[in-house]
C-alpha atoms as a PDB file:
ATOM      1  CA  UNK A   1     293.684 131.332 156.768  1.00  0.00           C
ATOM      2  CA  UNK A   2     297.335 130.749 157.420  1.00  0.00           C
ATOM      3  CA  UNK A   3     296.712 126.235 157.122  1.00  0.00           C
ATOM      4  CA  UNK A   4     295.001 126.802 153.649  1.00  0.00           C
ATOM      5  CA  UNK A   5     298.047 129.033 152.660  1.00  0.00           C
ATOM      6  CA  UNK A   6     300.773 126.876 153.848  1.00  0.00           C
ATOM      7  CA  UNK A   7     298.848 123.495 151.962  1.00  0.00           C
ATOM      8  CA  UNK A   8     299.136 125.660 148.995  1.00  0.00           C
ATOM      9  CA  UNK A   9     302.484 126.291 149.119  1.00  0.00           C
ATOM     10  CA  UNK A  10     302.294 122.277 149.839  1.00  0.00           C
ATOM     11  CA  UNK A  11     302.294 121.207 146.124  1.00  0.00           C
ATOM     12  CA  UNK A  12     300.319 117.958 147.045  1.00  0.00           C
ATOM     13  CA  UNK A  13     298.708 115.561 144.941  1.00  0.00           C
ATOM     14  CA  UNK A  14     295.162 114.658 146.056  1.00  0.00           C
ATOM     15  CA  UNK A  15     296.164 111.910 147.682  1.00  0.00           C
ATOM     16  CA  UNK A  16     299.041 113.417 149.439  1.00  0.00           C
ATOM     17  CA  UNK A  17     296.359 116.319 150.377  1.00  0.00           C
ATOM     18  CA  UNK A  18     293.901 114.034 151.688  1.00  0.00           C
ATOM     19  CA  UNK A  19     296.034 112.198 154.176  1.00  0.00           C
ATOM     20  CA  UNK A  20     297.902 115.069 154.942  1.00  0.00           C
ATOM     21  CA  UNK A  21     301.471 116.430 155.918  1.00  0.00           C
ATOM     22  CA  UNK A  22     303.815 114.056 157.609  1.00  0.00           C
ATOM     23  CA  UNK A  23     301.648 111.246 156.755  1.00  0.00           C
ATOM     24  CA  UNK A  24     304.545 109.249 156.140  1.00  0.00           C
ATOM     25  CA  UNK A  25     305.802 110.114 159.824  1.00  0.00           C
ATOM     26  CA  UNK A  26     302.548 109.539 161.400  1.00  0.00           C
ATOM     27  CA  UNK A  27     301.739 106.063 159.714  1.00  0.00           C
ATOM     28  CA  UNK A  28     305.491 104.471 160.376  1.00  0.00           C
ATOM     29  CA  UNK A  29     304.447 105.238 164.125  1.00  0.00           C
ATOM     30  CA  UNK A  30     301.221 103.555 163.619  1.00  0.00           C
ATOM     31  CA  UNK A  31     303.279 100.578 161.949  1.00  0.00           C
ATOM     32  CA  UNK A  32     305.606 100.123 164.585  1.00  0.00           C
ATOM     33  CA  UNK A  33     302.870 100.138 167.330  1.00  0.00           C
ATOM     34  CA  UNK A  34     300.575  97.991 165.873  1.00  0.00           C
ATOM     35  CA  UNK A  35     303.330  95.584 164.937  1.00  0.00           C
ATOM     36  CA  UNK A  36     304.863  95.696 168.604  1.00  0.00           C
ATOM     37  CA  UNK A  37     301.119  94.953 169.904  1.00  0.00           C
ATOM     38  CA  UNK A  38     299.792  92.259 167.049  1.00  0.00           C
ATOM     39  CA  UNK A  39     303.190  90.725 166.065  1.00  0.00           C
ATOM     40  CA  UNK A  40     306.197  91.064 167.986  1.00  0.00           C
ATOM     41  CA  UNK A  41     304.871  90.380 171.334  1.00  0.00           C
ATOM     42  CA  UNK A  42     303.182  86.529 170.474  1.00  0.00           C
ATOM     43  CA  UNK A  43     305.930  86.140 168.618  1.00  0.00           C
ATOM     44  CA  UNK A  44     308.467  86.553 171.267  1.00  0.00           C
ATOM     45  CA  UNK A  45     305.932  85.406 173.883  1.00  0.00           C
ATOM     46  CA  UNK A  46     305.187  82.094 172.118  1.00  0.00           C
ATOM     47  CA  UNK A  47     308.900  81.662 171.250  1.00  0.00           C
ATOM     48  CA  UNK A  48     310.846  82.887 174.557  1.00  0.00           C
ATOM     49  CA  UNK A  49     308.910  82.860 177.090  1.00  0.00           C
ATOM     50  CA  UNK A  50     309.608  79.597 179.212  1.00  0.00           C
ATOM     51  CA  UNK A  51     306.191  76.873 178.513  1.00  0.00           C
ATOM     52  CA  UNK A  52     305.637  75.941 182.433  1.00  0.00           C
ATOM     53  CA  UNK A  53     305.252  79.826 182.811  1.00  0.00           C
ATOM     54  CA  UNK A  54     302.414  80.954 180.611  1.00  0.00           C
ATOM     55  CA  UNK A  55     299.260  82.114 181.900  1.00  0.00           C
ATOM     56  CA  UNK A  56     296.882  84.709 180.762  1.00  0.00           C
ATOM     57  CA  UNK A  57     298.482  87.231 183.577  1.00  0.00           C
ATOM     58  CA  UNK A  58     302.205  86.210 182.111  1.00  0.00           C
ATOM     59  CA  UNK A  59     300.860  87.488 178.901  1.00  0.00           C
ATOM     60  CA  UNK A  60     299.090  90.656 179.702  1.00  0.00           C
ATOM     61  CA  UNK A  61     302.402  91.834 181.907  1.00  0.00           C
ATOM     62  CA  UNK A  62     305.156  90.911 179.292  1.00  0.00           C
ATOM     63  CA  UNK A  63     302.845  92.024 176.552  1.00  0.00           C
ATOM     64  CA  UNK A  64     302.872  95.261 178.512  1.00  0.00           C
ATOM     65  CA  UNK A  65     306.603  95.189 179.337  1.00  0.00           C
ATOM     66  CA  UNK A  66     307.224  94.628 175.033  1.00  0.00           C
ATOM     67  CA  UNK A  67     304.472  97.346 173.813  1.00  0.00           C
ATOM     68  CA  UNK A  68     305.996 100.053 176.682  1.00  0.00           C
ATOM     69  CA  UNK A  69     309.516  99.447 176.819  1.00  0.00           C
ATOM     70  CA  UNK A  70     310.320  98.893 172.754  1.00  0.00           C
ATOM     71  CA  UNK A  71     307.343  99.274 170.659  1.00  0.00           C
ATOM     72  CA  UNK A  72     306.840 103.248 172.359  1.00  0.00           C
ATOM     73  CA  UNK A  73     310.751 103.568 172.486  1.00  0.00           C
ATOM     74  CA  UNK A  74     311.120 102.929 168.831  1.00  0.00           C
ATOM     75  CA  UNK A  75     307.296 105.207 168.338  1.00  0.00           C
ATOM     76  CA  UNK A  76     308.300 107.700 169.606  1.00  0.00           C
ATOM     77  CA  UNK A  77     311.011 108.868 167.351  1.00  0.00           C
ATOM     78  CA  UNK A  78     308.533 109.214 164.779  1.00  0.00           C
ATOM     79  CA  UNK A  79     305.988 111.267 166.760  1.00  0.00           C
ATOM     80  CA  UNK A  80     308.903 113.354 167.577  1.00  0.00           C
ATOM     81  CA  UNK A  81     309.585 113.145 163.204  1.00  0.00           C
ATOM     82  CA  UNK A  82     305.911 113.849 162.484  1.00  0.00           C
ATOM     83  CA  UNK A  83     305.856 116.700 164.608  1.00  0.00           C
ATOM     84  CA  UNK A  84     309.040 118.541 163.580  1.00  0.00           C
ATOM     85  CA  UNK A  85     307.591 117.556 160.027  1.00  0.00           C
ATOM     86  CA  UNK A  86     304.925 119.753 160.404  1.00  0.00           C
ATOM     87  CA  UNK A  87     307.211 122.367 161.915  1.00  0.00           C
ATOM     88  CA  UNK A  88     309.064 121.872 159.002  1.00  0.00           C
ATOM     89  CA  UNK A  89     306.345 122.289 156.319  1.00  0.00           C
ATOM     90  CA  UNK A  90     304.839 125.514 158.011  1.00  0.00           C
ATOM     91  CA  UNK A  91     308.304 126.881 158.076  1.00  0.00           C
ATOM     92  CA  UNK A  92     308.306 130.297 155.410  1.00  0.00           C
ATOM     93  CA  UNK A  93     304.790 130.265 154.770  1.00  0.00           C
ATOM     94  CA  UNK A  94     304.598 126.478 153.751  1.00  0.00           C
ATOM     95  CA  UNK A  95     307.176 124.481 151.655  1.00  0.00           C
ATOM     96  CA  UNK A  96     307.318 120.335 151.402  1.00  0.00           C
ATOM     97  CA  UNK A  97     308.355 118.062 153.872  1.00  0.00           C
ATOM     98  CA  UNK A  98     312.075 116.650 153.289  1.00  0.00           C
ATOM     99  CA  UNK A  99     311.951 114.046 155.847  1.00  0.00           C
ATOM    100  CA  UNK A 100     316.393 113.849 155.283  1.00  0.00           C
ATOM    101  CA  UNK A 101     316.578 117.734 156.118  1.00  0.00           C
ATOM    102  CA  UNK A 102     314.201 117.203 159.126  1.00  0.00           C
ATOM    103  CA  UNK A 103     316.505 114.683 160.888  1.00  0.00           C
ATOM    104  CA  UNK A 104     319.793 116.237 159.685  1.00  0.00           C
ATOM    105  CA  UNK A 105     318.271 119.709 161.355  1.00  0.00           C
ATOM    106  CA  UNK A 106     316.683 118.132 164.576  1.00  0.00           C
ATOM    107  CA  UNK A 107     320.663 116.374 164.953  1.00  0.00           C
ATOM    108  CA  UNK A 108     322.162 119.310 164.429  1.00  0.00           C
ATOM    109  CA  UNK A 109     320.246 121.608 166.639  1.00  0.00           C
ATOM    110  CA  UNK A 110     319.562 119.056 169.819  1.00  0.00           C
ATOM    111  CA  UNK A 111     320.997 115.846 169.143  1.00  0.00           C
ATOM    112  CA  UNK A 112     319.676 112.553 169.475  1.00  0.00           C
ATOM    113  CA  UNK A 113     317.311 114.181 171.937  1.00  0.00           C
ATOM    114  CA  UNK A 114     315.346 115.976 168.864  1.00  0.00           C
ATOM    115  CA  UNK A 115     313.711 112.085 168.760  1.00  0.00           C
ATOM    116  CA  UNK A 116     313.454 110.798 172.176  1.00  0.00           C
ATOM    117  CA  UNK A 117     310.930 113.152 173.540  1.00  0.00           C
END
């Protein structure tokens, strides 16, 4: 099976094996939403958003605007990482991930477009 193969060729740890390739990709995309969604927005909402103004629809809609607009603008660059990780680590037969040569190859072959789609 060409998956066991290229996990072989891997070199993980356990750990690293259990969760695994481009975990650290996949979980700073997982960060960033979950902190746009359970942090930023009451944050900014409770801070910014004008007191006479608040209502449970005011907070649905700019939670919305926050979660859409930044927290999956900033996500998905590292869906866009986690999958050109994986690219990368099937890439020969299997080798490790080197998140630095991923981004300095995506740049090089398309840009800052490599992480915005």
């Amino acid at each position: 099976d060409k998956l066991t193969a290229v996990e072989a060729k891997l070199g993980a740890n356990p750990v690293a094996r259990a969760l695994g390739p481009g975990f650290a990709a996949n979980a700073s995309r997982n960060f960033i939403m979950a902190s746009s969604s359970f942090v930023v927005t009451p944050v900014l909402y409770q801070r910014l958003y004008p007191q006479e103004k608040k209502d449970a629809q005011s907070l649905f809609w700019f939670g919305l605007g926050v979660n859409i607009f930044a927290g999956n603008a900033i996500a998905i660059t590292q869906q866009a990482l986690w999958g050109r990780a994986l690219d990368y680590a099937a890439a020969g037969g299997g080798r490790p991930i080197s998140y630095a040569a991923v981004v300095r190859e995506g740049l090089a072959a398309e840009g800052s477009a490599a992480f915005i789609t």
